[in-house]
Protein backbone atom coordinates (compact mmCIF):
# COMPACT_ATOMS: atom_id res chain seq x y z
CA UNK A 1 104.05 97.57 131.97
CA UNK A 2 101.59 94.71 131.07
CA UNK A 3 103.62 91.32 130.11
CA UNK A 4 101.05 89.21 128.01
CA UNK A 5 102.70 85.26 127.81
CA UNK A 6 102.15 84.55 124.13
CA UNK A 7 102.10 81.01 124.66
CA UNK A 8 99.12 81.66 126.67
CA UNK A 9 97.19 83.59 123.40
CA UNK A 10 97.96 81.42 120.73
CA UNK A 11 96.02 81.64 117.56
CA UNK A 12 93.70 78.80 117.19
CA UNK A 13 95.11 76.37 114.90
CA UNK A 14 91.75 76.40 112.72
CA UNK A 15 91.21 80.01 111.61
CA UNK A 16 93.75 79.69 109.23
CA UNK A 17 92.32 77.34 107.40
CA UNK A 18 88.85 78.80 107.88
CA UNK A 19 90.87 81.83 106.71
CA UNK A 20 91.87 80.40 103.59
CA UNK A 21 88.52 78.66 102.95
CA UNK A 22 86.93 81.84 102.98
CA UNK A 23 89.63 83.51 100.60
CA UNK A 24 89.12 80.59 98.02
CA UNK A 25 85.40 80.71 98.38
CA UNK A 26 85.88 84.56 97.26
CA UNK A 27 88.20 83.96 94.48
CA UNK A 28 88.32 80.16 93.37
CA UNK A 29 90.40 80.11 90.72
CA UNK A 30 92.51 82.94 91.83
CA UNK A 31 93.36 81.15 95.13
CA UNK A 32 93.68 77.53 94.06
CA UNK A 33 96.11 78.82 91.30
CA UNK A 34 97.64 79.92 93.95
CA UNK A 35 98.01 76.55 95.81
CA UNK A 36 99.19 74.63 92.49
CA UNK A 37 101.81 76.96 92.33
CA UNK A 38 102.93 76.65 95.58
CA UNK A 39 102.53 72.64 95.08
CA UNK A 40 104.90 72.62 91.83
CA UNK A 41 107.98 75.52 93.82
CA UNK A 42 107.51 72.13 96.76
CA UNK A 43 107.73 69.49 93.90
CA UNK A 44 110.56 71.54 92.05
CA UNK A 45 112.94 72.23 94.86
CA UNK A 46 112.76 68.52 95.42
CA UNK A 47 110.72 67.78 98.74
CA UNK A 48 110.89 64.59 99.86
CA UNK A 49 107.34 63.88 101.04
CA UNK A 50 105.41 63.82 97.90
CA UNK A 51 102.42 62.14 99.67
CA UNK A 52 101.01 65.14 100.71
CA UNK A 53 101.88 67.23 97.78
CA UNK A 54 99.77 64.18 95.69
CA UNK A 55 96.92 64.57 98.20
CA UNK A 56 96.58 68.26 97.86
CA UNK A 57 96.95 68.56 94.48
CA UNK A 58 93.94 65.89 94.23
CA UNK A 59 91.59 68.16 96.15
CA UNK A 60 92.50 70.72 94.02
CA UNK A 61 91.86 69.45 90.95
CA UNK A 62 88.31 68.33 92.04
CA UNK A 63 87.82 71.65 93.50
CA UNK A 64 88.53 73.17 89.93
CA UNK A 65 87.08 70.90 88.10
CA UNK A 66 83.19 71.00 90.13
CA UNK A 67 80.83 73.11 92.20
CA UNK A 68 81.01 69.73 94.58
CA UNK A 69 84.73 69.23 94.72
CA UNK A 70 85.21 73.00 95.84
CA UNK A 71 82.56 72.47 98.69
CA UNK A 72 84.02 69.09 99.58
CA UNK A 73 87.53 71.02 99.52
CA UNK A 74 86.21 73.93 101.50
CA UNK A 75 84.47 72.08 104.13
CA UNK A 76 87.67 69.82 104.35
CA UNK A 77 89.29 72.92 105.60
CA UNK A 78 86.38 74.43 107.79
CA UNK A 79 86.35 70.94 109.41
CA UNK A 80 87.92 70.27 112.76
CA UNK A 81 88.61 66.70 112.03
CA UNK A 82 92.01 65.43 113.78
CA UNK A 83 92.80 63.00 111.09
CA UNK A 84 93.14 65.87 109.04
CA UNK A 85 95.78 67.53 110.98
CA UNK A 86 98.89 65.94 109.25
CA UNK A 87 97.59 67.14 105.72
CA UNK A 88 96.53 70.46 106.84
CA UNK A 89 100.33 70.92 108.71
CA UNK A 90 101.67 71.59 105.25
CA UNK A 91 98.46 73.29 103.28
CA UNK A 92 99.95 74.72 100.07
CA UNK A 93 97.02 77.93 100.68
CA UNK A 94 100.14 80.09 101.85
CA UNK A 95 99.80 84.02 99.86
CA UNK A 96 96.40 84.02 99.12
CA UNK A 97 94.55 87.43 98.92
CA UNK A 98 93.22 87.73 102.54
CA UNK A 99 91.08 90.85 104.02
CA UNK A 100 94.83 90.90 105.99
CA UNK A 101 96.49 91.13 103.49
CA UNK A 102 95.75 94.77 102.09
């Protein structure tokens, strides 16, 4: 029997997000629907860090609203930039369609 640690194969913290940038380049509207949705269940059941819910929801918008905001949104999440860690820790891009998700 082969015992694999997992802690030693962890997913790489980035491909998610990569993951998601992908799946909103594919489907725009579809996927940042998606992440308002999930932004207003967060604001409804009464979470107590708005910041982030404010930030995200700013990104969005722009990303709707302009061919510029959605690449400045999609290379926000392609990025590895460490200051963007904290925001990225709670990404509202949970459920969207994903080639993993058939």
């Amino acid at each position: 029997m082969e015992l694999i640690d997992p802690h030693l194969f962890r997913q790489d913290p980035r491909l998610k997000h990569q993951l998601s940038a992908d799946a909103i380049a594919a489907a725009p509207q579809v996927c940042l629907g998606i992440a308002l949705e999930n932004l207003q269940r967060w604001e409804d059941w009464g979470r107590t860090q708005r910041g982030p819910i404010c930030e995200w929801r700013v990104h969005i918008e722009k990303a709707k609203k302009s061919s510029s905001g959605l690449e400045s949104l999609l290379h926000f999440l392609r990025t590895a930039d460490p200051d963007a860690t904290p925001l990225l820790s709670c990404s509202p891009f949970v459920g969207l369609p994903t080639p993993f998700a058939t």
